[in-house]
N, C-alpha and C. Protein backbone atom coordinates (compact mmCIF):
# COMPACT_ATOMS: atom_id res chain seq x y z
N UNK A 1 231.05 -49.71 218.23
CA UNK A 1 230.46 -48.38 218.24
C UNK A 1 228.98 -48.48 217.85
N UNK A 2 228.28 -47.45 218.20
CA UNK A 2 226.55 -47.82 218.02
C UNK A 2 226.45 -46.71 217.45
N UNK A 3 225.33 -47.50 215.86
CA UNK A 3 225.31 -46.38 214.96
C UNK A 3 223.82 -46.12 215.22
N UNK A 4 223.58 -44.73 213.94
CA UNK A 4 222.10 -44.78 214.14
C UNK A 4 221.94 -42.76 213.54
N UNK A 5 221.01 -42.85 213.96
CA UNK A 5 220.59 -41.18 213.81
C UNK A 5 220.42 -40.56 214.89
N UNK A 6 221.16 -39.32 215.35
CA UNK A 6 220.49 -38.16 216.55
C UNK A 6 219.27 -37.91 216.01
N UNK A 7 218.71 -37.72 217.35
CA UNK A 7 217.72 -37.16 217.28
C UNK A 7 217.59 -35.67 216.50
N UNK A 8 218.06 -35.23 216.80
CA UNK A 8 218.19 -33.79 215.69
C UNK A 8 218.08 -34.21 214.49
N UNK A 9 218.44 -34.97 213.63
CA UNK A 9 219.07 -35.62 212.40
C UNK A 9 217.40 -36.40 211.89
N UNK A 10 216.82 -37.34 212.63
CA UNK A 10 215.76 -37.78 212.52
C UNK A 10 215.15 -36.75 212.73
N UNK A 11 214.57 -35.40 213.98
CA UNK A 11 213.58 -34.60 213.25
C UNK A 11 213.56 -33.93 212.02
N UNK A 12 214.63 -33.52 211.96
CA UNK A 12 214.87 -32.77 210.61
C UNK A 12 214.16 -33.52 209.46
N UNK A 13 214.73 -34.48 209.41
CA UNK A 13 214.30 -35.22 207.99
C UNK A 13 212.86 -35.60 207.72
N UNK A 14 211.99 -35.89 209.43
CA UNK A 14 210.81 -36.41 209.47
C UNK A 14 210.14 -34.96 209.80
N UNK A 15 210.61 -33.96 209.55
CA UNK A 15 210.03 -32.30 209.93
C UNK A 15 209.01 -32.18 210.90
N UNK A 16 209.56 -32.72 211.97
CA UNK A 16 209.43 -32.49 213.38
C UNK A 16 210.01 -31.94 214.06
N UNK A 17 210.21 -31.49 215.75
CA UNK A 17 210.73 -31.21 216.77
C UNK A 17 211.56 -32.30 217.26
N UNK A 18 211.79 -32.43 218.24
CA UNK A 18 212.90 -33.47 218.77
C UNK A 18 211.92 -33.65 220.16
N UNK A 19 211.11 -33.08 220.59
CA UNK A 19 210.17 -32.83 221.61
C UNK A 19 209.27 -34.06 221.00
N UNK A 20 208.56 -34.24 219.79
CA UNK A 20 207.74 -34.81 219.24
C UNK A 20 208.03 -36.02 219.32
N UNK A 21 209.79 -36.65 218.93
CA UNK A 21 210.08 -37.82 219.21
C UNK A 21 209.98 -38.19 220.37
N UNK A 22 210.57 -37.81 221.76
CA UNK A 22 210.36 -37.83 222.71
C UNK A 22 208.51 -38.49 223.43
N UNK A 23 208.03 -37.80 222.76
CA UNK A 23 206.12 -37.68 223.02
C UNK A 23 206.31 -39.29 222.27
N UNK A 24 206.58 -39.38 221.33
CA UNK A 24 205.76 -40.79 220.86
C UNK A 24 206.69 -42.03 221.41
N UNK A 25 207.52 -41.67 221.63
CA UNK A 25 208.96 -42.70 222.57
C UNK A 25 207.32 -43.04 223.69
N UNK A 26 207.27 -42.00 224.54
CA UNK A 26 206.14 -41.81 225.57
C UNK A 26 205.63 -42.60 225.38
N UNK A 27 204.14 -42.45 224.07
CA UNK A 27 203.64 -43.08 223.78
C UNK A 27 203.94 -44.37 222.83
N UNK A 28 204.71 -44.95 222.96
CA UNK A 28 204.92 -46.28 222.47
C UNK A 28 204.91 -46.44 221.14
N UNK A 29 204.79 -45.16 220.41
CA UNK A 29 204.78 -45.32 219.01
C UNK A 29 206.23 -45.52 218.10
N UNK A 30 207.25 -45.08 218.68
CA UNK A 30 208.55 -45.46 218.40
C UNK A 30 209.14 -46.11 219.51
N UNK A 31 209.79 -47.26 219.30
CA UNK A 31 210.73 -47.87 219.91
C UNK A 31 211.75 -47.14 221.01
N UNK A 32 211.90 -47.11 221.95
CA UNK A 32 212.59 -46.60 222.77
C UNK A 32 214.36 -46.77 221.88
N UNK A 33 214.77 -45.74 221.42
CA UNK A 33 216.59 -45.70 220.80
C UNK A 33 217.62 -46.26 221.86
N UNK A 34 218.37 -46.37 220.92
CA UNK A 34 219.99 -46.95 221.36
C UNK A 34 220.19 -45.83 222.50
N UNK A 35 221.18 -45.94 223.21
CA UNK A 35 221.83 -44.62 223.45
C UNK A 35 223.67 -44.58 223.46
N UNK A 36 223.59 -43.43 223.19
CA UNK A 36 225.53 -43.26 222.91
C UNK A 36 226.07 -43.84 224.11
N UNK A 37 227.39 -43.83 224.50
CA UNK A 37 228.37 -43.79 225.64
C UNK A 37 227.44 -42.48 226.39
N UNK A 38 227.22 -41.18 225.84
CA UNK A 38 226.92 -40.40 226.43
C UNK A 38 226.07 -39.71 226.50
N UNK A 39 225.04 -40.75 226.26
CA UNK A 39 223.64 -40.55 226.48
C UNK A 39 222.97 -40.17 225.43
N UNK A 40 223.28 -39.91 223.86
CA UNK A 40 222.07 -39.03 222.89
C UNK A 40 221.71 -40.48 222.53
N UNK A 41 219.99 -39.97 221.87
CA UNK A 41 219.63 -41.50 221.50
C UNK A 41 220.17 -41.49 220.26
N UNK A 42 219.89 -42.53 219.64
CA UNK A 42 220.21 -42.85 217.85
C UNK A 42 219.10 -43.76 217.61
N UNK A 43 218.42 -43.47 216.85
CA UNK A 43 217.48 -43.99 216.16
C UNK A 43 217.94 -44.79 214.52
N UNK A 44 217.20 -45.83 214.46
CA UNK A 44 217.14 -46.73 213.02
C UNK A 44 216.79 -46.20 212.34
N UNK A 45 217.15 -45.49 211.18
CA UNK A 45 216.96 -45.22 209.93
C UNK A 45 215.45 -44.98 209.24
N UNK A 46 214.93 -46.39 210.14
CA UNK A 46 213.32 -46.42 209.85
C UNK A 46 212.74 -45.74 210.72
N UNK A 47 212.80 -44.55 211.76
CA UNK A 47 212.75 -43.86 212.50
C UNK A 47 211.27 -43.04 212.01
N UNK A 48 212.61 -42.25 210.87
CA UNK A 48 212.07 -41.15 210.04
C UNK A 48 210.83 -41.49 209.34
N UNK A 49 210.88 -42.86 208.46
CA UNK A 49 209.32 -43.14 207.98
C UNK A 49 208.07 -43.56 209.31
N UNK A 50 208.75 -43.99 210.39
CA UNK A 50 207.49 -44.21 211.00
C UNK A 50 207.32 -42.80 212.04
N UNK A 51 207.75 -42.05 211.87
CA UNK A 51 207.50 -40.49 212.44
C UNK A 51 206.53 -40.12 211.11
N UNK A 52 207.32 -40.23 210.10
CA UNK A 52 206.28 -39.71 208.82
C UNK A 52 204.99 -40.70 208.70
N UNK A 53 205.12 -41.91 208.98
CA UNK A 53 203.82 -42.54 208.99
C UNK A 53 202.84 -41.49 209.98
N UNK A 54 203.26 -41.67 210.93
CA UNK A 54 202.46 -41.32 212.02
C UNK A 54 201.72 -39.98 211.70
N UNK A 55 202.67 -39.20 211.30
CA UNK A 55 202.10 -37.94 210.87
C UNK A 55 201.05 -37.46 209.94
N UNK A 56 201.34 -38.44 208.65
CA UNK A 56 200.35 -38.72 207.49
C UNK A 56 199.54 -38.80 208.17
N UNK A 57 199.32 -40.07 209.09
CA UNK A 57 197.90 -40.56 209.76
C UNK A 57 197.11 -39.59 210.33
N UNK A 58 197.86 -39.05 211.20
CA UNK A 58 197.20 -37.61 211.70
C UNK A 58 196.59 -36.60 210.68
N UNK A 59 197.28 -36.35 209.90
CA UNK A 59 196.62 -35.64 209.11
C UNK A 59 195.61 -35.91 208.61
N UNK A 60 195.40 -37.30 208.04
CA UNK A 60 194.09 -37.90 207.34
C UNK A 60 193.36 -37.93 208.79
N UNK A 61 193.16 -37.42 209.81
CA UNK A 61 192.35 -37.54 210.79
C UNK A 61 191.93 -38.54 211.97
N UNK A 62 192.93 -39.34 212.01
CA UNK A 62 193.55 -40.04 213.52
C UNK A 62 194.34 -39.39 214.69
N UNK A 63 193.50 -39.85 215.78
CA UNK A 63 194.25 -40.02 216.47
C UNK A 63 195.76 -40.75 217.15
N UNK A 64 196.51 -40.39 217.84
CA UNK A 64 197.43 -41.39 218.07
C UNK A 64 197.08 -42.49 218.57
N UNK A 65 196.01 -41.89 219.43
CA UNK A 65 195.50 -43.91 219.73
C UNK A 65 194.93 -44.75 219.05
N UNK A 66 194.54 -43.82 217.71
CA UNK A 66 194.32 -44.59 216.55
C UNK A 66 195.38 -45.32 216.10
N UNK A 67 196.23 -43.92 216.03
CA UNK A 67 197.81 -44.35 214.94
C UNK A 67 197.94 -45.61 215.84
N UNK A 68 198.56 -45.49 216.82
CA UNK A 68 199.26 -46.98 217.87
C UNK A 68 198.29 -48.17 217.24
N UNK A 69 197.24 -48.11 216.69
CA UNK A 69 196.79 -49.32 216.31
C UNK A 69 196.81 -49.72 215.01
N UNK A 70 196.81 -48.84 214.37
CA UNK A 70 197.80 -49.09 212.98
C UNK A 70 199.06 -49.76 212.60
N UNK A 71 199.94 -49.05 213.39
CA UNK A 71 201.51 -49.21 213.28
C UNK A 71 201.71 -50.73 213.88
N UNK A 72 200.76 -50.68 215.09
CA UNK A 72 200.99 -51.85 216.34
C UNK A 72 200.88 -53.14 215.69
N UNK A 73 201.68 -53.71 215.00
CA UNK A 73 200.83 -55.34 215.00
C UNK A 73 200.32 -56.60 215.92
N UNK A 74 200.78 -56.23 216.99
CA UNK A 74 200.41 -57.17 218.21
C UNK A 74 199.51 -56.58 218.96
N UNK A 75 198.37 -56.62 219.92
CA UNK A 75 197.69 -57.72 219.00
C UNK A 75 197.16 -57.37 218.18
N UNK A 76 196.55 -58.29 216.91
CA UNK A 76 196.14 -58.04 215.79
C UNK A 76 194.88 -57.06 215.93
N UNK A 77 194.56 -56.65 215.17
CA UNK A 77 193.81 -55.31 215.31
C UNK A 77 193.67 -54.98 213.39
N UNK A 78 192.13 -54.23 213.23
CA UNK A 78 191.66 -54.26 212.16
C UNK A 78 192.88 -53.72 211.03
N UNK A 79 192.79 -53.99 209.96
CA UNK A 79 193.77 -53.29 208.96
C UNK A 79 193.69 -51.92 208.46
N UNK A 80 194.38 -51.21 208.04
CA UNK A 80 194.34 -49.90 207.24
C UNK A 80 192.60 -49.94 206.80
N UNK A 81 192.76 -51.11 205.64
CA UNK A 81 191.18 -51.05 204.69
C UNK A 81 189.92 -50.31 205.68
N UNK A 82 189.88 -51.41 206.78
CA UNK A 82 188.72 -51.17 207.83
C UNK A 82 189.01 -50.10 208.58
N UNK A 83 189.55 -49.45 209.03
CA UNK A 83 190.18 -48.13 210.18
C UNK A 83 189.69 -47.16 208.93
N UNK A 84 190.35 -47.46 207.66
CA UNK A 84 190.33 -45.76 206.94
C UNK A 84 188.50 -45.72 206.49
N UNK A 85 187.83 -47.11 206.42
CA UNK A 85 186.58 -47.12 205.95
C UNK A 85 185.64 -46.28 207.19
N UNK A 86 186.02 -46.68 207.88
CA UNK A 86 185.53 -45.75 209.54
C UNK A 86 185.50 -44.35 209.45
N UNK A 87 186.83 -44.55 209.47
CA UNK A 87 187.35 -42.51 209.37
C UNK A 87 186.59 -42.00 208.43
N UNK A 88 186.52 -42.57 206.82
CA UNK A 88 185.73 -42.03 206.10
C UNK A 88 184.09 -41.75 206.34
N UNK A 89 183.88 -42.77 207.18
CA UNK A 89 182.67 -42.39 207.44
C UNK A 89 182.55 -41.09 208.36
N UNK A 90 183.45 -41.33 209.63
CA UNK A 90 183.58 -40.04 210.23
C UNK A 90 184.09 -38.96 209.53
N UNK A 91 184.96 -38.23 208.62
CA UNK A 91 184.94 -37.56 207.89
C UNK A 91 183.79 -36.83 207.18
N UNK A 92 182.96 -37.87 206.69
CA UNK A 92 181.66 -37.16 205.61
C UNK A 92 181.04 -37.12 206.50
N UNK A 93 181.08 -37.80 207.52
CA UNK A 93 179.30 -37.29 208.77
C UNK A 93 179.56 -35.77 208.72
N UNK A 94 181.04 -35.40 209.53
CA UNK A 94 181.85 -34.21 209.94
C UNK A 94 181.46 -33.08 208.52
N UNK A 95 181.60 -33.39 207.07
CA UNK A 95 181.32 -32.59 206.38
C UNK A 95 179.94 -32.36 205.95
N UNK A 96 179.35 -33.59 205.92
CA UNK A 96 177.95 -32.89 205.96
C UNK A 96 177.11 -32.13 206.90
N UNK A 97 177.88 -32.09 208.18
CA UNK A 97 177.32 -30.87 209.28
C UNK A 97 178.02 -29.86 208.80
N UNK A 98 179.45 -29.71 208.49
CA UNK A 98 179.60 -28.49 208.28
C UNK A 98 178.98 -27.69 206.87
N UNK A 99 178.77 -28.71 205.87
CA UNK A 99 177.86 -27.96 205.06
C UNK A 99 176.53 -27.82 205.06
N UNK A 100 176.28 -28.03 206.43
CA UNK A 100 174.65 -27.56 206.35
C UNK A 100 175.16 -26.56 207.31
N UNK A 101 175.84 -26.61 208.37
CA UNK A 101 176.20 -24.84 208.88
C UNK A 101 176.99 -24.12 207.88
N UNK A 102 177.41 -24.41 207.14
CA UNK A 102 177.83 -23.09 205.82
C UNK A 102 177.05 -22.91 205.00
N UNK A 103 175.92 -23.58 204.98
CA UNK A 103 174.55 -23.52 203.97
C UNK A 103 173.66 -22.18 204.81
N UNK A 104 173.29 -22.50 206.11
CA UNK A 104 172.68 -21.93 206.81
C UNK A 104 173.41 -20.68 207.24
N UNK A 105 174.12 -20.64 206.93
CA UNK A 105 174.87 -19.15 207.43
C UNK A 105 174.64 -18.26 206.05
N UNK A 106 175.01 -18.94 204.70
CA UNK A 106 174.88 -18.36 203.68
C UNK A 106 173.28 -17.83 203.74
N UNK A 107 172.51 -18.54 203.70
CA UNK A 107 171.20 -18.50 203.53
C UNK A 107 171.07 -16.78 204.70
N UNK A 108 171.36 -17.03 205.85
CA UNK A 108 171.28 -15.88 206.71
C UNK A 108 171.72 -15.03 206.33
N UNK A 109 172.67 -14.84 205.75
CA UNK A 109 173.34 -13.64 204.81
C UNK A 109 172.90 -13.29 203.65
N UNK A 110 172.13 -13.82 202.80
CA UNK A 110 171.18 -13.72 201.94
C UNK A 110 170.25 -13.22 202.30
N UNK A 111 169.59 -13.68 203.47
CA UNK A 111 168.37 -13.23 204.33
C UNK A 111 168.58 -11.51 204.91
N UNK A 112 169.39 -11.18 204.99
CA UNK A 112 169.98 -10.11 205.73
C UNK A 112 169.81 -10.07 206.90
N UNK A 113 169.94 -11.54 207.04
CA UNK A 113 170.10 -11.34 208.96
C UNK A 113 170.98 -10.74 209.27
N UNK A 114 170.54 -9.80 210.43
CA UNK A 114 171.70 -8.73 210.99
C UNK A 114 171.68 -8.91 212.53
N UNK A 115 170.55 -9.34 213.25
CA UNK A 115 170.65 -9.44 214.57
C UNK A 115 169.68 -10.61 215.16
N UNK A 116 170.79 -11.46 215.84
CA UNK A 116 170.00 -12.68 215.82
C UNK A 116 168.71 -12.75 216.65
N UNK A 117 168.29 -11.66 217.52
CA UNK A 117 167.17 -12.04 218.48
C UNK A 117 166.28 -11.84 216.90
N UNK A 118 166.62 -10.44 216.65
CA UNK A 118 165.14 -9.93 215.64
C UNK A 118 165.13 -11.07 214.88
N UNK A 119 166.19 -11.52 214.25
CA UNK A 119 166.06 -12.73 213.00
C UNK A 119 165.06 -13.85 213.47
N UNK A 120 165.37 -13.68 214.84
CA UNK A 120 164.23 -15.10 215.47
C UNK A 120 163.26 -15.46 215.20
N UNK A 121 162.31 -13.85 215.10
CA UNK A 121 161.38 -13.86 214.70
C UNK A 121 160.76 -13.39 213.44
N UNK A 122 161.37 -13.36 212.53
CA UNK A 122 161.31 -13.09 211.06
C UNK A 122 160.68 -14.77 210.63
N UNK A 123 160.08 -14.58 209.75
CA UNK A 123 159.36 -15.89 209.01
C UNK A 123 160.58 -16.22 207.72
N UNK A 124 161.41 -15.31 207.47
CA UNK A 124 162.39 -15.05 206.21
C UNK A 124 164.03 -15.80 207.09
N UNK A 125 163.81 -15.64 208.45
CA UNK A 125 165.46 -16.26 208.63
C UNK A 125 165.60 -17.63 208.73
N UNK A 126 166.14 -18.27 208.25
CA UNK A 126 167.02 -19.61 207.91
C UNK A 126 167.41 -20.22 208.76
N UNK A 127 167.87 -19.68 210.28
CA UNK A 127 168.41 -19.99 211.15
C UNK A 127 167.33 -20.93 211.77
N UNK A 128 167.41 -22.08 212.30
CA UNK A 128 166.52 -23.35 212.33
C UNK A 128 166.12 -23.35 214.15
N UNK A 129 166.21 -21.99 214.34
CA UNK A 129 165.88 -21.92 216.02
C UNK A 129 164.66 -22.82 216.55
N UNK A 130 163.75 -23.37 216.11
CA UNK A 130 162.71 -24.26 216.37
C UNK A 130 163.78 -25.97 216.83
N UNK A 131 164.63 -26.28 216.21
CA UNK A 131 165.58 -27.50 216.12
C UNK A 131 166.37 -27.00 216.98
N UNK A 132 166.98 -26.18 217.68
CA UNK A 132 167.98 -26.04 218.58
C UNK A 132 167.44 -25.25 220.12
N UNK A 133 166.30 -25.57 220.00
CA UNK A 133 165.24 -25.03 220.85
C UNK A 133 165.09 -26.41 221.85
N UNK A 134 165.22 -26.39 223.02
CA UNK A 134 164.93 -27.51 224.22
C UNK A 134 162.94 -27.27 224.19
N UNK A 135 162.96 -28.92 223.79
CA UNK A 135 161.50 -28.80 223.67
C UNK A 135 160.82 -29.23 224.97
N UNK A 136 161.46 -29.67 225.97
CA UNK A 136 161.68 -29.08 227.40
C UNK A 136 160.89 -27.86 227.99
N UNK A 137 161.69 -26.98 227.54
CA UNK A 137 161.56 -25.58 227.69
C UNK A 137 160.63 -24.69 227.71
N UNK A 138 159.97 -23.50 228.68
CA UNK A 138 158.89 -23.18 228.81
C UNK A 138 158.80 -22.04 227.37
């Protein structure tokens, strides 16, 4: 008899869909399952942590074609250390733009900018229209 976990049984636990397993079966991120006499898959036990791996990863801000190179050990490919040192960098690039557009919005709201043509030309608005201006442009 062939044991294992339904798929129902593995999303549940890895708080997913059953659709989701399916997608990473797709994508090569889980092992293609057993299947019954009558067709449901059953998944290894270790199913559930590498659904939850995967997911963590995502969250900290990978992609799956990231994740697949994580999880993947063949071929060798950089480690956690180097991948998450990356991301981190992409991360803080990502937050230091957004805190200079939540800086600059504050500042505009301080300013009482109320309408962006007039603000254009105010010497008082914040809004950096000279920098987002095509210097191109007639």
């Amino acid at each position: 008899m062939v044991t294992g976990l339904r798929s129902g049984e593995v999303a549940r636990a890895a708080g997913v869909n059953q659709q989701t397993l399916r997608y990473y079966e797709r994508r090569g991120l889980l092992a293609e399952p057993l299947r019954t006499p009558g067709g449901h898959r059953l998944y290894p036990a270790e199913a559930v942590t590498a659904v939850r791996v995967i997911k963590a990863a995502q969250r900290l801000g990978f992609s799956l074609g990231e994740v697949a190179g994580l999880i993947e050990p063949r071929p060798p490919h950089p480690g956690l250390r180097q991948r998450a040192a990356a991301k981190l960098a992409e991360v803080e690039a990502k937050i230091a733009d957004l805190t200079l557009i939540a800086d600059t919005l504050r500042a505009a709201l301080d300013a009482g900018c109320d309408d962006l043509v007039e603000c254009a030309h105010e010497p008082r608005c914040p809004i950096p229209f000279a920098i987002l201006a095509d210097p191109d442009a007639p």
